[in-house]
C-alpha atoms as a PDB file:
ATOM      1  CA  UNK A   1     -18.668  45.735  -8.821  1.00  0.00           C
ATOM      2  CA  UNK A   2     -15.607  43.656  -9.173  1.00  0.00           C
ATOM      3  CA  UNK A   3     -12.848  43.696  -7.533  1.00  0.00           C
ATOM      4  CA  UNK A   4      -9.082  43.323  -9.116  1.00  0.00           C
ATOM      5  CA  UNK A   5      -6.795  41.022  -6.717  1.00  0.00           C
ATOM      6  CA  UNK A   6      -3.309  41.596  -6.370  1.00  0.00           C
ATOM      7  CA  UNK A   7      -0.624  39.258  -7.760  1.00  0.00           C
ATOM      8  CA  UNK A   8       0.360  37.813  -4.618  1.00  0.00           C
ATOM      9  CA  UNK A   9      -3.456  37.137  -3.770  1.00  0.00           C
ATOM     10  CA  UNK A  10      -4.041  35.047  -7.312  1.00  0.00           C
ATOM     11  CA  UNK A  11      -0.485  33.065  -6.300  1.00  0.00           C
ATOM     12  CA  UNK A  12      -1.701  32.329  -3.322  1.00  0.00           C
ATOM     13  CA  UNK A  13      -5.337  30.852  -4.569  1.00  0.00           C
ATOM     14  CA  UNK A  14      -3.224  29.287  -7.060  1.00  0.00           C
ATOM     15  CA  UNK A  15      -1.010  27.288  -4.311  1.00  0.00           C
ATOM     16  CA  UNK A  16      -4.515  26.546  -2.772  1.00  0.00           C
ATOM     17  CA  UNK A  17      -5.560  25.139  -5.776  1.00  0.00           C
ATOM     18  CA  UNK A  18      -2.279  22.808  -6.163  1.00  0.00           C
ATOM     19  CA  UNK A  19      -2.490  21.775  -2.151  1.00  0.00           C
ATOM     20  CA  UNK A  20      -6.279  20.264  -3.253  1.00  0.00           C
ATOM     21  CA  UNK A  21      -5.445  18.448  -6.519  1.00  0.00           C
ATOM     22  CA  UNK A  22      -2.462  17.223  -4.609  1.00  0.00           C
ATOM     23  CA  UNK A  23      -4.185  15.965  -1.512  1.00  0.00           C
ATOM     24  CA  UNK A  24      -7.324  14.650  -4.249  1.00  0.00           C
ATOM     25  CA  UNK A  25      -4.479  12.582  -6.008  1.00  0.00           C
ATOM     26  CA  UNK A  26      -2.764  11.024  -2.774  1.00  0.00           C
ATOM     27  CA  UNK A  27      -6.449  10.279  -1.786  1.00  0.00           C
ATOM     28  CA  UNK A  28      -6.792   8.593  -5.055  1.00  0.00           C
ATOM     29  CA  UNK A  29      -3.771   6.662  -5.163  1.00  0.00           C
ATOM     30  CA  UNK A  30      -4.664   5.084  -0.922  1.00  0.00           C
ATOM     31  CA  UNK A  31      -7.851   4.180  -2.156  1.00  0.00           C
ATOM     32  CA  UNK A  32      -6.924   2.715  -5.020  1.00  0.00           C
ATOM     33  CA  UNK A  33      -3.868   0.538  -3.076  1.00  0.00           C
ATOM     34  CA  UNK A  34      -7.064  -0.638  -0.810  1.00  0.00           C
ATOM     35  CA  UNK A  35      -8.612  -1.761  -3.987  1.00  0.00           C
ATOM     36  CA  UNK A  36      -5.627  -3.717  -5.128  1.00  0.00           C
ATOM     37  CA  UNK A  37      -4.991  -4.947  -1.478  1.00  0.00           C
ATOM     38  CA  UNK A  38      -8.556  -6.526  -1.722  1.00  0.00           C
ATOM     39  CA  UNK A  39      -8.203  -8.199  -4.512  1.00  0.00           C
ATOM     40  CA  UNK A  40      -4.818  -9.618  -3.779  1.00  0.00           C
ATOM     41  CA  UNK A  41      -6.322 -11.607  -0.897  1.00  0.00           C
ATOM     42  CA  UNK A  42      -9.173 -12.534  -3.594  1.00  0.00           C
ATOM     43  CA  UNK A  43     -12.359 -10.954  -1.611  1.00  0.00           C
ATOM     44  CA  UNK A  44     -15.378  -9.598  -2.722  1.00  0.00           C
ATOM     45  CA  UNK A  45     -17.272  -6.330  -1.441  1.00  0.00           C
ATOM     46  CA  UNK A  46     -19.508  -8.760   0.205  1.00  0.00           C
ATOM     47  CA  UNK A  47     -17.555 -10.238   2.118  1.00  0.00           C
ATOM     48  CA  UNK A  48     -15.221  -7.381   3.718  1.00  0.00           C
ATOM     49  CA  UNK A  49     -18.569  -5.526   4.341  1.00  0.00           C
ATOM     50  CA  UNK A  50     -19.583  -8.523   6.501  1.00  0.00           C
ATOM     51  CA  UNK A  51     -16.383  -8.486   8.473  1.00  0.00           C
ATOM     52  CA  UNK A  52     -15.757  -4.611   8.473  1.00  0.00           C
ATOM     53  CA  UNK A  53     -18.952  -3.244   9.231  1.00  0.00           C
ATOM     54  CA  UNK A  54     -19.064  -1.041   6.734  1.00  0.00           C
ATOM     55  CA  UNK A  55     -21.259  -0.872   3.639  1.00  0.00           C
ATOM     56  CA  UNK A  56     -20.570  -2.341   0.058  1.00  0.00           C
ATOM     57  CA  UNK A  57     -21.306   0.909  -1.008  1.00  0.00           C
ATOM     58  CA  UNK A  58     -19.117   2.735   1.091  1.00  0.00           C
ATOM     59  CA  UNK A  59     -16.153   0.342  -0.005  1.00  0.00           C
ATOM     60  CA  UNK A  60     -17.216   0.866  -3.368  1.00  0.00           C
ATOM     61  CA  UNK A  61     -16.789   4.561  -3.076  1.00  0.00           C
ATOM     62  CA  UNK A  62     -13.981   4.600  -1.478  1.00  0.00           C
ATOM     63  CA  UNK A  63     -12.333   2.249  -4.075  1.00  0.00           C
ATOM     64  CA  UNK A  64     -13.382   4.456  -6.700  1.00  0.00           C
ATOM     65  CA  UNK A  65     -11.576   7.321  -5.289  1.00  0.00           C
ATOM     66  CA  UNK A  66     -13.898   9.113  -3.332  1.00  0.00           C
ATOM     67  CA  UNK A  67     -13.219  10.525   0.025  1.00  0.00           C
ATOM     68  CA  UNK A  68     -14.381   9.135   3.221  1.00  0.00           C
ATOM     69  CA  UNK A  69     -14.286   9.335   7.169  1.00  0.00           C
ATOM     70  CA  UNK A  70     -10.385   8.478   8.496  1.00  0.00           C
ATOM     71  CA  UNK A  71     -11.988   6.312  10.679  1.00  0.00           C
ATOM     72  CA  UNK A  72     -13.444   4.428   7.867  1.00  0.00           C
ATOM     73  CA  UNK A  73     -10.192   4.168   5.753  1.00  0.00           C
ATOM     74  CA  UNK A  74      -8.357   3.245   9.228  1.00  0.00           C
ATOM     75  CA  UNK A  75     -10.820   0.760   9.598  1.00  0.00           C
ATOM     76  CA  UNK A  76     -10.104  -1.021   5.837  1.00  0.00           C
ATOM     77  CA  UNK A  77      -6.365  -0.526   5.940  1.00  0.00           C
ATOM     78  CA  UNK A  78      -6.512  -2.532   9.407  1.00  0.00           C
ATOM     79  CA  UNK A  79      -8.623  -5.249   8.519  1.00  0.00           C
ATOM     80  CA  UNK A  80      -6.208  -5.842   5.158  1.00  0.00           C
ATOM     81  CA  UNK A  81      -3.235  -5.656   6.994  1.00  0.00           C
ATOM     82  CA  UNK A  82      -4.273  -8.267   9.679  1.00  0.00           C
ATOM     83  CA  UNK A  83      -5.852  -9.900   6.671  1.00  0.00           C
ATOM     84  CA  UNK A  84      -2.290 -10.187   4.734  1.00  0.00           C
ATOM     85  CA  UNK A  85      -0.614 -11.171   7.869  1.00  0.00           C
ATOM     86  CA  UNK A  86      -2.950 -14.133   8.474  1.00  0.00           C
ATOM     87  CA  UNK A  87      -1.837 -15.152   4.221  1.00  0.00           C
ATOM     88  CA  UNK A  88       1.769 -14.825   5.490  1.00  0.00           C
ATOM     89  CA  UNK A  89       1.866 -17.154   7.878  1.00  0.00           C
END
């Protein structure tokens, strides 16, 4: 038996809806600044796997715009940043 939602109740799956795609985009667009970040400072997955501890794969996914742990994403953004500040000076 179906049931028939109310106009307010399809609104408000349809604001759920918009809060995902918006938070799958903004996850998107930090992974894919960790991408360019990477390759601005000319590494390969290799090599930030070696120093990061944390699997080519994992980068890889990550780069390609794929969720991950906030630890994990904390964990590339700090490396790059120390890496870029090292470049700087």
């Amino acid at each position: 038996m179906k049931k028939e939602i109310t106009f307010k109740e399809y609104n408000e799956a349809l604001n759920i809806i918009e809060q995902y795609n918006k938070q799958k985009f903004e996850i998107k667009e930090e992974n894919k600044n960790l991408l360019e970040r990477r390759k601005k400072l000319k590494y390969v997955l290799r090599y930030v796997s070696s120093l990061t501890d944390i699997s080519i794969s994992t980068i890889s996914r990550i780069e390609n715009g794929e969720t991950a742990q906030k630890k994990t994403m904390k964990k590339l953004d700090n490396f790059y940043t120390k890496q870029e500040n090292k470049k700087k000076l």
